[in-house]
N, C-alpha and C. Protein backbone atom coordinates (compact mmCIF):
# COMPACT_ATOMS: atom_id res chain seq x y z
N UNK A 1 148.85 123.60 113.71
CA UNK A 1 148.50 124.92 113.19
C UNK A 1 149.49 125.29 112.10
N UNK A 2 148.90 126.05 111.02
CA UNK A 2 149.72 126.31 110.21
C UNK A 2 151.01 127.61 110.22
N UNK A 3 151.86 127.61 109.64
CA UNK A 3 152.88 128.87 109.69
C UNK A 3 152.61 129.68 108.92
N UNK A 4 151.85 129.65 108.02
CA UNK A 4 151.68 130.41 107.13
C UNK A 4 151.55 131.69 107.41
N UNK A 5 151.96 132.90 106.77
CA UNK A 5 152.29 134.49 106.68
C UNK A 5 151.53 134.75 106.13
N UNK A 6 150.31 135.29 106.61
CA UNK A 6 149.38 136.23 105.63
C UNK A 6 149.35 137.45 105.63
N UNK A 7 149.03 138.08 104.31
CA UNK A 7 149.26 139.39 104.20
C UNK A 7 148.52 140.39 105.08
N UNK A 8 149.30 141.36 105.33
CA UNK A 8 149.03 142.13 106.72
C UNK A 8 147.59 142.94 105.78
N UNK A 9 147.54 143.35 105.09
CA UNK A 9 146.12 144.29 104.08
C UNK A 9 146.19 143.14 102.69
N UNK A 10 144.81 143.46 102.64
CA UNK A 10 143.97 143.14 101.16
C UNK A 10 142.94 144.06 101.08
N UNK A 11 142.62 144.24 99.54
CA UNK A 11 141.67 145.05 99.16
C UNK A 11 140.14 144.47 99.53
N UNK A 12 139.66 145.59 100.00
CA UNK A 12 138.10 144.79 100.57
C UNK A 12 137.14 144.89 98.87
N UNK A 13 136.33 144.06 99.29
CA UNK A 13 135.35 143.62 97.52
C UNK A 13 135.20 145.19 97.18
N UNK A 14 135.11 145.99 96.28
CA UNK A 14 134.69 146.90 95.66
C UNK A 14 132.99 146.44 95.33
N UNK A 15 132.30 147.74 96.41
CA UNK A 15 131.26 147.78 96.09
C UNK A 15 130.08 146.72 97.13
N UNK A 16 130.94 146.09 98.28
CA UNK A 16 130.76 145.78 98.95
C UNK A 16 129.30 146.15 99.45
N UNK A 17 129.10 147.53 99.56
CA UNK A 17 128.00 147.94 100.59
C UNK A 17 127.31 148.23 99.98
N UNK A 18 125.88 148.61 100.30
CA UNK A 18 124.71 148.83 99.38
C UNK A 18 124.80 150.63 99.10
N UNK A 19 124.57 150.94 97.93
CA UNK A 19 124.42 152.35 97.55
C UNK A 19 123.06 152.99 98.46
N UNK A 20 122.97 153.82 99.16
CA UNK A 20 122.02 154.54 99.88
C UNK A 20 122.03 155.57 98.65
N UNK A 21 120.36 156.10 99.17
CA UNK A 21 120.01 157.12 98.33
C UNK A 21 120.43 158.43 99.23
N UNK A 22 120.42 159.38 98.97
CA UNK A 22 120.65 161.05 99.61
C UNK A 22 119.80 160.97 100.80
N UNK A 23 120.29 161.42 102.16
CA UNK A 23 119.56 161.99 103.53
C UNK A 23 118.61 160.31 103.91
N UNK A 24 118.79 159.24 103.15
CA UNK A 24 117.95 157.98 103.51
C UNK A 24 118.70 156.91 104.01
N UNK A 25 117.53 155.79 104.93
CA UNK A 25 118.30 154.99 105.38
C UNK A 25 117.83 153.89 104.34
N UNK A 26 117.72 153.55 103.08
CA UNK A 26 117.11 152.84 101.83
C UNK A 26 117.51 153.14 101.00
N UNK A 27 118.12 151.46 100.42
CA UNK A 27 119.00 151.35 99.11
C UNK A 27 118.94 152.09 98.35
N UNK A 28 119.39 152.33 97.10
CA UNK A 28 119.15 152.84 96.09
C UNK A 28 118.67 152.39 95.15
N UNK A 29 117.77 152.39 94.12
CA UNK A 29 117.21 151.35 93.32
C UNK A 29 117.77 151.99 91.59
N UNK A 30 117.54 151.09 91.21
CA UNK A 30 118.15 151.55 89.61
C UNK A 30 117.14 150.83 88.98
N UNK A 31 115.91 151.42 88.53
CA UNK A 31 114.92 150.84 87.89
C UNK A 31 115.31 150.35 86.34
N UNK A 32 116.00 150.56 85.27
CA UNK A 32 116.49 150.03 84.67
C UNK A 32 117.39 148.71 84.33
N UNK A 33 117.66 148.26 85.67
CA UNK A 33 117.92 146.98 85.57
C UNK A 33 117.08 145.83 86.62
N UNK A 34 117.53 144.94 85.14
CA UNK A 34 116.50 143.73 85.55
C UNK A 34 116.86 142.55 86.32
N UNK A 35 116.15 142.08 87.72
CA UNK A 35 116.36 141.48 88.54
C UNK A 35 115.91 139.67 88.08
N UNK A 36 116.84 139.00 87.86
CA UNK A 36 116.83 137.71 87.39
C UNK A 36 116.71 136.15 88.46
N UNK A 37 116.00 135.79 88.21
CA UNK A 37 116.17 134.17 89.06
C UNK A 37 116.97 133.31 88.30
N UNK A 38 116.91 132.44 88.78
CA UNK A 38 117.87 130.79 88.21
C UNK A 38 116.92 130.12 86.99
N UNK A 39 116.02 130.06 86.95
CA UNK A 39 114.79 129.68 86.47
C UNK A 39 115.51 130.45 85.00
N UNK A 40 115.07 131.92 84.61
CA UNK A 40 115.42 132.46 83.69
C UNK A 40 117.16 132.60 82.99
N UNK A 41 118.07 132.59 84.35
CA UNK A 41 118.97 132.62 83.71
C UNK A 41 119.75 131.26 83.00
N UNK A 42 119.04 130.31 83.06
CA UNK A 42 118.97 128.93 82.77
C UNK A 42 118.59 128.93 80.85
N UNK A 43 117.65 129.64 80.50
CA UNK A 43 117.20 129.66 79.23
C UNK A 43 117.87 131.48 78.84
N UNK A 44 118.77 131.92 79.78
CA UNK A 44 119.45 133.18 79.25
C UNK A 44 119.65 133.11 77.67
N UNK A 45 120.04 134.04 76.99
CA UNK A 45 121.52 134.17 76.12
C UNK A 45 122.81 134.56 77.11
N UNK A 46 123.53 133.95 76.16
CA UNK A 46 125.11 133.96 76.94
C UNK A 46 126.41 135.20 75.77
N UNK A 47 126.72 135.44 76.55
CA UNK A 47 128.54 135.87 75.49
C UNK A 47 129.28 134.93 76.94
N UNK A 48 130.25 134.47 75.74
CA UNK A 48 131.45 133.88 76.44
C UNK A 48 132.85 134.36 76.39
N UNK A 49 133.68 134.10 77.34
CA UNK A 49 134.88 134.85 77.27
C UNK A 49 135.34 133.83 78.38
N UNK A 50 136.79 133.21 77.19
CA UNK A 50 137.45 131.72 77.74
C UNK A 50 138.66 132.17 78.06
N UNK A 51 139.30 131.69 78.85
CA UNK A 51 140.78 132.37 78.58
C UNK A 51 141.68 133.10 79.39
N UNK A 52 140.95 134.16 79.54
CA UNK A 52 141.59 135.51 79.70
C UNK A 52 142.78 135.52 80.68
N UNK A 53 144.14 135.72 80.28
CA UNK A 53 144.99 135.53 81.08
C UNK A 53 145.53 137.16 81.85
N UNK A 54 145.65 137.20 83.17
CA UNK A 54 145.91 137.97 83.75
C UNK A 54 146.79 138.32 84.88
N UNK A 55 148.18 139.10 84.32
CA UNK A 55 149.21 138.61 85.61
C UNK A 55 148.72 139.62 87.04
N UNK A 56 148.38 138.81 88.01
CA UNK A 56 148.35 139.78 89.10
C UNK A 56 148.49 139.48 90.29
N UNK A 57 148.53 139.95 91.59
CA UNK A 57 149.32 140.01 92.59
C UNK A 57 148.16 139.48 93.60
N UNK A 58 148.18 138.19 93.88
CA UNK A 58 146.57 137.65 94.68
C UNK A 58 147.21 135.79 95.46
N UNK A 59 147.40 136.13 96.60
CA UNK A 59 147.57 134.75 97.12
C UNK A 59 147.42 134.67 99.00
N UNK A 60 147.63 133.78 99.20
CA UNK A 60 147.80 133.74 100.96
C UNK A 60 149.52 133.95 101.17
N UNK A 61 149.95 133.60 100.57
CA UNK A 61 151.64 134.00 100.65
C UNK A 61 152.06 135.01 100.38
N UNK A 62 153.05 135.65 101.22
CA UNK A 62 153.54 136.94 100.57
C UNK A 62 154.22 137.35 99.55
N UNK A 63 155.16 136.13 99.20
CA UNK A 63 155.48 135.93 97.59
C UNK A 63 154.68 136.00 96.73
N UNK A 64 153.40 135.83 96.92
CA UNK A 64 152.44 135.53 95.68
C UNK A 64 151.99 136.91 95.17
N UNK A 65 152.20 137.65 96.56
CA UNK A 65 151.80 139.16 96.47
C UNK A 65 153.07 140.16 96.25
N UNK A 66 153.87 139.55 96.18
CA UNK A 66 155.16 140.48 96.02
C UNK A 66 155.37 140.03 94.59
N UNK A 67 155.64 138.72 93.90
CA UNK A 67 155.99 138.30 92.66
C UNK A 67 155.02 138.52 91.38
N UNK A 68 153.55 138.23 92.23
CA UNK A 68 152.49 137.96 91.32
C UNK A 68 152.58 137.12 90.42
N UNK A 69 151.47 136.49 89.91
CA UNK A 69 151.51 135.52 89.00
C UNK A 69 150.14 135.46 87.83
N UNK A 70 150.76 134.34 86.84
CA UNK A 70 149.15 133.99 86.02
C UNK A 70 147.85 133.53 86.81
N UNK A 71 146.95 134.74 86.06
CA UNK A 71 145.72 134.14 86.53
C UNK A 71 144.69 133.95 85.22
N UNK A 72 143.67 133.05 84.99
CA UNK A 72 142.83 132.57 83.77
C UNK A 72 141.86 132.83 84.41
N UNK A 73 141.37 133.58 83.63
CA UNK A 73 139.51 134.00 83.76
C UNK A 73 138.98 133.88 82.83
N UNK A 74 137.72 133.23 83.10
CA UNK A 74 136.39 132.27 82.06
C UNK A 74 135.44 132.91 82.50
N UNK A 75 134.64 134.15 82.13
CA UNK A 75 133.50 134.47 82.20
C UNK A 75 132.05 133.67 80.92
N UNK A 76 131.13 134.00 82.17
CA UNK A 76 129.87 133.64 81.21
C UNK A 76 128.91 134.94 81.38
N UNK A 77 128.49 135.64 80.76
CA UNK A 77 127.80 136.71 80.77
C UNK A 77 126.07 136.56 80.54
N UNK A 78 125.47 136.48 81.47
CA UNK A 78 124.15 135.96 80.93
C UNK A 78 123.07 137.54 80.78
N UNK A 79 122.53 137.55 78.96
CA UNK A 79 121.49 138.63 78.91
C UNK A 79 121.15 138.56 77.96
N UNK A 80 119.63 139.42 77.87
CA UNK A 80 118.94 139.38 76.69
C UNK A 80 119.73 139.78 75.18
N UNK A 81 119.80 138.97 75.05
CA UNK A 81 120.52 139.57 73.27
C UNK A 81 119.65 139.55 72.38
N UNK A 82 118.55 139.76 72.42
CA UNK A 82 117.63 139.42 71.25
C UNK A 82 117.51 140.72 70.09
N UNK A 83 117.70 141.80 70.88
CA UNK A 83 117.73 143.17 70.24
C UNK A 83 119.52 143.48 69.36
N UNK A 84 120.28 143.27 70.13
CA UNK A 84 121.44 142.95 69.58
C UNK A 84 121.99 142.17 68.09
N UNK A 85 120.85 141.25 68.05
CA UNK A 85 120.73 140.15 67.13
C UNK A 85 120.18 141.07 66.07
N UNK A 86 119.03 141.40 66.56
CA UNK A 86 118.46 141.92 65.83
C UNK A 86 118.94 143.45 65.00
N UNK A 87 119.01 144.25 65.30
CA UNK A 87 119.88 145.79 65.35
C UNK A 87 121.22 145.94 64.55
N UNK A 88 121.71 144.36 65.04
CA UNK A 88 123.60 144.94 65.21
C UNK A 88 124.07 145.83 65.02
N UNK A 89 123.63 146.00 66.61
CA UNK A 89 124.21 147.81 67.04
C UNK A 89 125.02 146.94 68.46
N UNK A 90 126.11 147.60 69.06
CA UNK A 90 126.82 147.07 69.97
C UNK A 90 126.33 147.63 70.88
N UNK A 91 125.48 148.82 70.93
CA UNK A 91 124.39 149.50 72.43
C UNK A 91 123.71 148.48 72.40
N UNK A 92 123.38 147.38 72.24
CA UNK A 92 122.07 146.65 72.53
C UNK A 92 122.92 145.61 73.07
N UNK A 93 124.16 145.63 73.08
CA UNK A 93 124.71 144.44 73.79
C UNK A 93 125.76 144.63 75.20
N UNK A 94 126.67 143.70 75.25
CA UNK A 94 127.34 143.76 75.92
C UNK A 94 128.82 144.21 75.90
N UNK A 95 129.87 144.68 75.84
CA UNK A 95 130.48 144.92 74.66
C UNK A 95 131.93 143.58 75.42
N UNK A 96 132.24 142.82 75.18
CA UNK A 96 132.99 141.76 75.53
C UNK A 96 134.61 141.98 75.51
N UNK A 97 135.15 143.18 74.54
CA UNK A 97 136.16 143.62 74.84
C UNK A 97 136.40 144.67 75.98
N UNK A 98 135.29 145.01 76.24
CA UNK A 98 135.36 146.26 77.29
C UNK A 98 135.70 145.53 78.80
N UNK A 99 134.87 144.40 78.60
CA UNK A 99 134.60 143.28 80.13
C UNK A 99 135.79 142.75 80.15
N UNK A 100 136.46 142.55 79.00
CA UNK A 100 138.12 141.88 79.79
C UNK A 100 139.06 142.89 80.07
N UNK A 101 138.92 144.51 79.27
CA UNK A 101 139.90 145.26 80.16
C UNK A 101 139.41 145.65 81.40
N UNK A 102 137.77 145.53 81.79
CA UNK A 102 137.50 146.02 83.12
C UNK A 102 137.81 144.68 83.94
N UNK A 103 137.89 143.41 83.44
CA UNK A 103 138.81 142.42 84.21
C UNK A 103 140.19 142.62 84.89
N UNK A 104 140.51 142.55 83.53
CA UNK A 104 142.20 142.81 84.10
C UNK A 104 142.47 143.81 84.57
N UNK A 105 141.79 145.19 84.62
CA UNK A 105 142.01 146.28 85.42
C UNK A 105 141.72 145.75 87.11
N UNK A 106 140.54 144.83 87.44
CA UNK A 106 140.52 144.89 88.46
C UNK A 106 141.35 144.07 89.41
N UNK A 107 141.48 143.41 88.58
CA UNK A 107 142.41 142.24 88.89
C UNK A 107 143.74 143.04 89.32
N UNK A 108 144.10 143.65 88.52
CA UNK A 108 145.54 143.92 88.29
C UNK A 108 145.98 145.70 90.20
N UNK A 109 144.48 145.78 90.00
CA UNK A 109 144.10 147.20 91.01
C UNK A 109 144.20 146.67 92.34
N UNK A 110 143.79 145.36 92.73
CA UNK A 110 143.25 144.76 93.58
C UNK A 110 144.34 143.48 94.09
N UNK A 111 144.43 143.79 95.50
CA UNK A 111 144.82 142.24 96.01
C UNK A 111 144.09 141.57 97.12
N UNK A 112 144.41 140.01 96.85
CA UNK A 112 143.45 139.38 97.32
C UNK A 112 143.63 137.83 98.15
N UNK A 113 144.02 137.71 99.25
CA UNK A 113 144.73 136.33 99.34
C UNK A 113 143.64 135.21 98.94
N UNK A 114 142.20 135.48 98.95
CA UNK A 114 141.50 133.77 98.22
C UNK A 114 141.26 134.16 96.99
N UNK A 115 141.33 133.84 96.17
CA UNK A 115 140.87 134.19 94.58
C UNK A 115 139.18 133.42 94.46
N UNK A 116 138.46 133.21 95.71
CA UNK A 116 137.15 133.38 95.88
C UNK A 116 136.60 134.86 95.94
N UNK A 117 137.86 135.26 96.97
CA UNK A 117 137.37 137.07 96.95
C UNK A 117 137.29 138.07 95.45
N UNK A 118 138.42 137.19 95.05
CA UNK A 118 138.95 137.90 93.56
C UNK A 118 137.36 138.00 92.65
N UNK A 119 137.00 136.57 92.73
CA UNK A 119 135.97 136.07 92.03
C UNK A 119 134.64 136.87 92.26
N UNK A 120 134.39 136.98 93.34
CA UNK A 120 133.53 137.47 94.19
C UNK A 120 133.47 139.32 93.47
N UNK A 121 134.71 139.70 93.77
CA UNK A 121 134.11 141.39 92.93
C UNK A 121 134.74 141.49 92.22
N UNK A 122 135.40 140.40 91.05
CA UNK A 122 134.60 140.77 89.64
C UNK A 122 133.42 140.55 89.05
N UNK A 123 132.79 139.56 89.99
CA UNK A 123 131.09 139.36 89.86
C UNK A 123 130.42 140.64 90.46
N UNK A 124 130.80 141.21 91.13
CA UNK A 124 130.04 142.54 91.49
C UNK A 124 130.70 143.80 90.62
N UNK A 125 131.85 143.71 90.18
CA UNK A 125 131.91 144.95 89.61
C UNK A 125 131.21 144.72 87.98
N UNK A 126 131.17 143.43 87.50
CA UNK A 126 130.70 143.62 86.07
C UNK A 126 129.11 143.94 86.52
N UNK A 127 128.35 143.41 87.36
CA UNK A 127 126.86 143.44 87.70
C UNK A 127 126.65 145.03 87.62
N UNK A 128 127.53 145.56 88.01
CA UNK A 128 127.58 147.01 88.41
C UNK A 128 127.88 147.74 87.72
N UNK A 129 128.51 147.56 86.85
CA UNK A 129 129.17 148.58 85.43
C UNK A 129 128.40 148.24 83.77
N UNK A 130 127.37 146.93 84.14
CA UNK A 130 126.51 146.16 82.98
C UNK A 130 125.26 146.35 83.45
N UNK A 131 124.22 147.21 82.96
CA UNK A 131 123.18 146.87 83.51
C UNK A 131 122.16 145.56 82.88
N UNK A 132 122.96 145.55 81.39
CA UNK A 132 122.24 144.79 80.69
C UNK A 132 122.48 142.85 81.02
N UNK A 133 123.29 143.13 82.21
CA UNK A 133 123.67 141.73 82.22
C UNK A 133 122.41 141.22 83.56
N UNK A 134 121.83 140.53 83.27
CA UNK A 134 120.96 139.65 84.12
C UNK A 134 121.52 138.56 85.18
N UNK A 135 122.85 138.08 84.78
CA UNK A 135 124.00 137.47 85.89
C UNK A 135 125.17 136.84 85.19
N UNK A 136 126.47 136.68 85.97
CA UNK A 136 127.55 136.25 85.49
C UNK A 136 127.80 134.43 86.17
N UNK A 137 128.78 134.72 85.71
CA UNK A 137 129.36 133.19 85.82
C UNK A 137 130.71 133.57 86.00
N UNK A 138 131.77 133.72 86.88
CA UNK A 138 132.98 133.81 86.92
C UNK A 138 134.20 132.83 87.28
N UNK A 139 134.83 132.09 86.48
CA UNK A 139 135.78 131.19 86.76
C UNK A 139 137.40 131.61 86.92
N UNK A 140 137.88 131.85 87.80
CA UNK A 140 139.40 131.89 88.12
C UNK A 140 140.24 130.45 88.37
N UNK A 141 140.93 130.73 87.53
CA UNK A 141 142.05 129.27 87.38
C UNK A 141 143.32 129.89 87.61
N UNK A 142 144.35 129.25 89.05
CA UNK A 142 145.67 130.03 89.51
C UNK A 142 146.22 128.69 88.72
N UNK A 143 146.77 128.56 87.51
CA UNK A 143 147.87 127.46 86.67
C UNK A 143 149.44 127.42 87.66
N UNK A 144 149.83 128.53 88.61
CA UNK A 144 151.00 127.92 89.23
C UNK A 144 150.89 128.18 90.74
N UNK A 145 149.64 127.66 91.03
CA UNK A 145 149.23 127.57 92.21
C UNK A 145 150.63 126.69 93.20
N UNK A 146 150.80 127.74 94.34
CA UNK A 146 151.92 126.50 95.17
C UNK A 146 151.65 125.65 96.13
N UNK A 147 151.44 124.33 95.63
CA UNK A 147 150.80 123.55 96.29
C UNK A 147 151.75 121.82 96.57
N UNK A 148 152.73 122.57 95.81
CA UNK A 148 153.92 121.61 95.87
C UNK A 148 153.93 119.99 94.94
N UNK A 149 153.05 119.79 94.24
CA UNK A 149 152.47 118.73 93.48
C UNK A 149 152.46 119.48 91.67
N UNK A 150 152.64 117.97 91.23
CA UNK A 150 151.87 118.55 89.84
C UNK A 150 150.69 118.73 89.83
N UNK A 151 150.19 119.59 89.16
CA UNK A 151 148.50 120.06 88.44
C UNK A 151 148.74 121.20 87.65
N UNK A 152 147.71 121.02 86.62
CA UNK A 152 147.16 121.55 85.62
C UNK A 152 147.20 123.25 86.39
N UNK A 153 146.01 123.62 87.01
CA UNK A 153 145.36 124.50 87.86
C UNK A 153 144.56 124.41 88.74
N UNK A 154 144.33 125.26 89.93
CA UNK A 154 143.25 125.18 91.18
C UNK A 154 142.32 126.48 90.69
N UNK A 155 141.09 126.45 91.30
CA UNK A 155 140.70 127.50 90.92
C UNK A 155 138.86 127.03 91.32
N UNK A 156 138.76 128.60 91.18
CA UNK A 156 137.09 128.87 92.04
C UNK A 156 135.95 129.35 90.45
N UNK A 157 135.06 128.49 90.80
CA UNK A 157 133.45 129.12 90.05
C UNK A 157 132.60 129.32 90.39
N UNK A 158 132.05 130.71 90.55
CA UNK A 158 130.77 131.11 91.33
C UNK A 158 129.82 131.95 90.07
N UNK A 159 128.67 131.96 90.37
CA UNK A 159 127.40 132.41 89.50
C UNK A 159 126.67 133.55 90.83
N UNK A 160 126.63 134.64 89.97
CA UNK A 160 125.94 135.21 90.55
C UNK A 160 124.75 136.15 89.52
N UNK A 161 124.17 136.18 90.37
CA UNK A 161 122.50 136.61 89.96
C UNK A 161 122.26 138.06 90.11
N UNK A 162 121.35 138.76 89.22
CA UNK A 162 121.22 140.38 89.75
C UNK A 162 120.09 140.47 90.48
């Protein structure tokens, strides 16, 4: 069995639970956004965002959460851009500087000992703050992961769908 010290609290996913409507026991619906399969988000448009480095406080160790460290986030943003293209007006899009400070805000708000969880609601908070996004792609890379070996980085990629 392992010794390992895990942190006594972590932040639970933001947004976790389903929005109820007033006095009901049924979701809330937001008819303005559009509910996507794999099928479509396959022939999506994309914005990309490679990179993004973010120091923040997210591990199974308590050092990791007391010191904090680099974290790299690679989003893929999948949505209609065709009007965007068309217009160039930035309401018709996504706005890609806005999505990395609402990254690193959450990142930076939030702790998390798997950086699956990490992954996990920043895929729900962009779904949630974008209506125009049809689904993400979120990649977290920990570059000084302690794992006692050389490597590059460890790190999680999940796709999620609206």
């Amino acid at each position: 069995m392992s010794s390992k010290k895990l942190p006594d609290s972590t932040t639970p996913i933001e947004g976790a639970k389903l929005a109820r409507r007033d006095g009901a026991n049924v979701p809330a619906t937001r008819t303005s956004i559009v509910r996507a399969t794999s099928d479509q988000i396959s022939h999506a448009d994309r914005i990309l965002i490679d990179g993004l480095e973010v120091f923040a406080n997210h591990g199974v160790y308590p050092e990791e959460n007391t010191l904090g460290q680099k974290f790299v986030v690679s989003l893929v943003l999948y949505a209609d851009l065709h009007a965007a293209g068309e217009s160039d007006d930035l309401n018709t899009s996504v706005d890609y500087g806005a999505v990395c400070h609402d990254v690193d805000s959450y990142m930076r708000r939030h702790t998390f000992k798997l950086i699956e969880a990490a992954a996990e609601g920043v895929a729900q908070t962009l779904l949630a703050r974008y209506p125009l996004l049809l689904g993400v792609r979120v990649k977290i890379e920990k570059p000084w992961a302690p794992v006692g070996l050389p490597l590059a980085s460890c790190g999680v990629e999940i796709e999620r769908l609206r």
